[in-house]
N, C-alpha and C. Protein backbone atom coordinates (compact mmCIF):
# COMPACT_ATOMS: atom_id res chain seq x y z
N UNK A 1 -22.78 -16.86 3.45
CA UNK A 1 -22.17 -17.89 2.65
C UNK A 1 -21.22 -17.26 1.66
N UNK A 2 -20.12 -18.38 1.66
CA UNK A 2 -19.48 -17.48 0.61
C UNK A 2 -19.48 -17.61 -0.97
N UNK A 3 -19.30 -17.31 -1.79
CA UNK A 3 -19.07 -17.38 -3.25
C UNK A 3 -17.82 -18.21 -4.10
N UNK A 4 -17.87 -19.32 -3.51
CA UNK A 4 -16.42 -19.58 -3.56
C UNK A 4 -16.51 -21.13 -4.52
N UNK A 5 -16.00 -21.36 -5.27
CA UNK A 5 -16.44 -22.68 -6.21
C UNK A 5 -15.22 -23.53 -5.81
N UNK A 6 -15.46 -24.43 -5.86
CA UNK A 6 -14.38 -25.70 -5.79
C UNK A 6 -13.57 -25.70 -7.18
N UNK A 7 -11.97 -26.29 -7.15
CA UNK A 7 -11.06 -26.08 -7.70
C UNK A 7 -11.84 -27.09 -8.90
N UNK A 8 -11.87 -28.61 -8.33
CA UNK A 8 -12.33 -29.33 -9.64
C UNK A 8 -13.74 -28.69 -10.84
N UNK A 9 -14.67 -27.80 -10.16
CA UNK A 9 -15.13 -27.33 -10.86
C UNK A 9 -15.21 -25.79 -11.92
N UNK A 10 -14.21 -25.64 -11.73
CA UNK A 10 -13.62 -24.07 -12.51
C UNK A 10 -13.05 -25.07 -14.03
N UNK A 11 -13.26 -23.60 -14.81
CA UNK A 11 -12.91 -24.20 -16.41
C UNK A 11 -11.23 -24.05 -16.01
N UNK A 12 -10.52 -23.67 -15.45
CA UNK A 12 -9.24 -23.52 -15.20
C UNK A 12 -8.35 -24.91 -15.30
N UNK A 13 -7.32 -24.65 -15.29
CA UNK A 13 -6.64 -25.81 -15.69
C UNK A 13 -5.72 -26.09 -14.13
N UNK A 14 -5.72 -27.04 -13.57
CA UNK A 14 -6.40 -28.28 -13.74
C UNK A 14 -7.76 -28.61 -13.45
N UNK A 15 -8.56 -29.25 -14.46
CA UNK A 15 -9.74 -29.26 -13.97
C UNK A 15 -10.38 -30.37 -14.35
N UNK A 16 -11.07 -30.87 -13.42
CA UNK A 16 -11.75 -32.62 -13.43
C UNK A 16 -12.27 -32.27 -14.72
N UNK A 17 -12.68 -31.77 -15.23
CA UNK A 17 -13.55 -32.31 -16.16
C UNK A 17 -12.98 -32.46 -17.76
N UNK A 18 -12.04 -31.86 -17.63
CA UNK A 18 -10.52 -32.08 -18.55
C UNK A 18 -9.57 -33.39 -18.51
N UNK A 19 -9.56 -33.79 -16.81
CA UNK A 19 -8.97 -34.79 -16.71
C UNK A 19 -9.42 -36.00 -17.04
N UNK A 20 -11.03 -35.99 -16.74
CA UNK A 20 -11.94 -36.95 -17.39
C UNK A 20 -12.02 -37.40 -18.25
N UNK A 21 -12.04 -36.21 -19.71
CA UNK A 21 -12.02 -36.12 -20.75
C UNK A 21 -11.25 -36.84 -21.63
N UNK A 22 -9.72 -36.51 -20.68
CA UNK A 22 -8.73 -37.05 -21.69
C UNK A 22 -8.67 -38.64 -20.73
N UNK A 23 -8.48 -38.61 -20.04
CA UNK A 23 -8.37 -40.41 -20.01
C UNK A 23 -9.78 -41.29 -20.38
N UNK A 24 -11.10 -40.64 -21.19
CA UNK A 24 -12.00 -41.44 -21.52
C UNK A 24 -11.44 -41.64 -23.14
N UNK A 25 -11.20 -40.30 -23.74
CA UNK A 25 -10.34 -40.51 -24.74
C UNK A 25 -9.46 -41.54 -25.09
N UNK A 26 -8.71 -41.30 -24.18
CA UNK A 26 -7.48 -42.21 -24.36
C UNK A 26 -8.09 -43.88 -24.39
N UNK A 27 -8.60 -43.81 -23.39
CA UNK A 27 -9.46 -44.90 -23.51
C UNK A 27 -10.23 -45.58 -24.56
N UNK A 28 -10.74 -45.10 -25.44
CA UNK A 28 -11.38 -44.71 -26.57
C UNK A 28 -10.46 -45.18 -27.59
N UNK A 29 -9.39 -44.49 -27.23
CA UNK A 29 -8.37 -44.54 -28.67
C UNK A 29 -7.51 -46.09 -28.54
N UNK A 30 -7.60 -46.61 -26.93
CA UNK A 30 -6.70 -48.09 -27.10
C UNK A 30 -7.35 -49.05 -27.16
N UNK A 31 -8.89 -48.45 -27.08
CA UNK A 31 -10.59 -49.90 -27.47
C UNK A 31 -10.19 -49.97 -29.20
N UNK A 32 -10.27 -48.42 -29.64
CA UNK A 32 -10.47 -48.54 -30.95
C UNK A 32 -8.97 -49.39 -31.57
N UNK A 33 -7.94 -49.05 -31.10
CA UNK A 33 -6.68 -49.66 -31.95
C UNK A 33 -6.66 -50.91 -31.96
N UNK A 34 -7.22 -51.96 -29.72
CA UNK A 34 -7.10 -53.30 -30.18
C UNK A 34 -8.74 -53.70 -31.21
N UNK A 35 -9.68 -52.97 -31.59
CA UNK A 35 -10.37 -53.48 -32.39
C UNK A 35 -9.96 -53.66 -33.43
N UNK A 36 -9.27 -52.95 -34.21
CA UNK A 36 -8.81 -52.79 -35.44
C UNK A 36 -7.43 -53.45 -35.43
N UNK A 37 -6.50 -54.02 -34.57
CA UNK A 37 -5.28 -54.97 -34.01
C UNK A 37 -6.11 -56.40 -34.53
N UNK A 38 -7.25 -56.40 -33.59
CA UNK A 38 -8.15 -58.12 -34.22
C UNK A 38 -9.03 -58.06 -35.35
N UNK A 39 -9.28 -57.41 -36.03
CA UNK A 39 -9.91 -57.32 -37.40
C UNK A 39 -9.10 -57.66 -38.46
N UNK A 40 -7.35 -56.80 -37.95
CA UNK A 40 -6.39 -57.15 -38.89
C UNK A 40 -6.18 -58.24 -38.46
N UNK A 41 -6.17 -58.97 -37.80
CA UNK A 41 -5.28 -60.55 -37.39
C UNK A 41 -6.22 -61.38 -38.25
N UNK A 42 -7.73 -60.98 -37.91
CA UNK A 42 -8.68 -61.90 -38.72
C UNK A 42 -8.55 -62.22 -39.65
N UNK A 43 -8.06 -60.82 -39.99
CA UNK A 43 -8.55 -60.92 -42.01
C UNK A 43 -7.42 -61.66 -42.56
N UNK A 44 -5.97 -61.02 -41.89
CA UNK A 44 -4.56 -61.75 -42.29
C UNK A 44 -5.12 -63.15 -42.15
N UNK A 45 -5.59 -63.86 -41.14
CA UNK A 45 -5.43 -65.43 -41.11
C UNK A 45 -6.83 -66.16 -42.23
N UNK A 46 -7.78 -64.93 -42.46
CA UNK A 46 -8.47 -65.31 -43.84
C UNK A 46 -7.88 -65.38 -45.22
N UNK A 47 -7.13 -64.33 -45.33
CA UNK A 47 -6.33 -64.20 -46.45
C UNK A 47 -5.29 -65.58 -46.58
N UNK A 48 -4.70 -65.56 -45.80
CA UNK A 48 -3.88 -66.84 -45.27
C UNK A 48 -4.51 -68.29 -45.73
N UNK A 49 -5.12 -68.21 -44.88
CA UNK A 49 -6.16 -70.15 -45.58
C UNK A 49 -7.16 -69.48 -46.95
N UNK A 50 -7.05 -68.24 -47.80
CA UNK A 50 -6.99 -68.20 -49.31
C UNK A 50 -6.12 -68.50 -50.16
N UNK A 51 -4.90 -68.91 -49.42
CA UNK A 51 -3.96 -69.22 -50.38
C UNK A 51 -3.99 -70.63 -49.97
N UNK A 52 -3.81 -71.57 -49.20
CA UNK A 52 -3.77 -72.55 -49.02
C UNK A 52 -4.42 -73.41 -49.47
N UNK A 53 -4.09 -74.64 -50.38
CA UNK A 53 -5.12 -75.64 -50.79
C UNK A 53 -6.14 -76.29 -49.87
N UNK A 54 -7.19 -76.55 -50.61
CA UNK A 54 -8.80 -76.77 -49.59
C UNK A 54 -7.95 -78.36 -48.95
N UNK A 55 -7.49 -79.21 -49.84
CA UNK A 55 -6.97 -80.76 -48.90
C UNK A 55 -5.48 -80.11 -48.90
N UNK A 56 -4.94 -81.00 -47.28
CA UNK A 56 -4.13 -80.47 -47.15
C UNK A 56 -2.80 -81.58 -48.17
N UNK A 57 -3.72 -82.33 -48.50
CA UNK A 57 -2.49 -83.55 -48.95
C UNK A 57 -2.38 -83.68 -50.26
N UNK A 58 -3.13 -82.22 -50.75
CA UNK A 58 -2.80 -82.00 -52.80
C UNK A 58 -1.60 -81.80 -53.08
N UNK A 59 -0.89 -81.24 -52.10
CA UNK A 59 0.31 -80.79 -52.68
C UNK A 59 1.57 -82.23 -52.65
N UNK A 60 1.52 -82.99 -51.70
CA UNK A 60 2.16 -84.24 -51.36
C UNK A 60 1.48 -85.08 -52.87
N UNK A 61 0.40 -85.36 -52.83
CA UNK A 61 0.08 -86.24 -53.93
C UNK A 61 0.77 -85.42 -55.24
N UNK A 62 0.56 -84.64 -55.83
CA UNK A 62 1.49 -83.74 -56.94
C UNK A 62 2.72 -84.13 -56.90
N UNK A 63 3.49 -84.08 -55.62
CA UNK A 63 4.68 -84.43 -55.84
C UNK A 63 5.36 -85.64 -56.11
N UNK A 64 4.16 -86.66 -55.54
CA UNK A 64 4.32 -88.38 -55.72
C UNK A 64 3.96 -88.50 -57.20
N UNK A 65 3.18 -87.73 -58.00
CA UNK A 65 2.92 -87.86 -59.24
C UNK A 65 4.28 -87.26 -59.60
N UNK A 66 4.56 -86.15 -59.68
CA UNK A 66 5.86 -85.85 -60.68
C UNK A 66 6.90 -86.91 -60.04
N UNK A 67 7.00 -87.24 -58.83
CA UNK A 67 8.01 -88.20 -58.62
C UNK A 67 8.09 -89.52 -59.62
N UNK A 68 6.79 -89.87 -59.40
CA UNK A 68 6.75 -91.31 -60.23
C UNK A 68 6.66 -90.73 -61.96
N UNK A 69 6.27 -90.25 -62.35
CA UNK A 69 6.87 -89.54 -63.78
C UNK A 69 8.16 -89.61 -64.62
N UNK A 70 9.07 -89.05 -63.72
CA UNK A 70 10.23 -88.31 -63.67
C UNK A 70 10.78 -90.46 -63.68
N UNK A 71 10.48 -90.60 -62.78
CA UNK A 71 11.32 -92.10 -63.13
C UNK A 71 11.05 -93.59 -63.05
């Protein structure tokens, strides 16, 4: 028999287990970005209805009051 190892298994380059590596990575790194892509969308559209009045029709009535005021 001979002594002879298969290419994918040598630390040498190219080598499966390098190639593995980096596309689980990579993988890794575009789970983690869209997690953190929808955490930011979340929070923006929380922050968002923090500024917005709780009824949506306070701001219309305010203005029918200064309207009728004014004349």
């Amino acid at each position: 028999m001979t002594d002879k190892t298969d290419w994918w298994l040598k630390e040498e380059k190219p080598g499966l287990y390098m190639w593995i590596f980096t596309k689980m990575t990579l993988g890794a790194a575009y789970g983690a970005l869209l997690l953190a892509a929808i955490i930011f969308f979340i929070l923006a559209l929380k922050a968002l209805s923090g500024l917005l009045p709780e009824d949506p029709y306070a701001s219309l009535d305010l203005g029918r009051a200064l309207i009728a005021r004014l004349v």
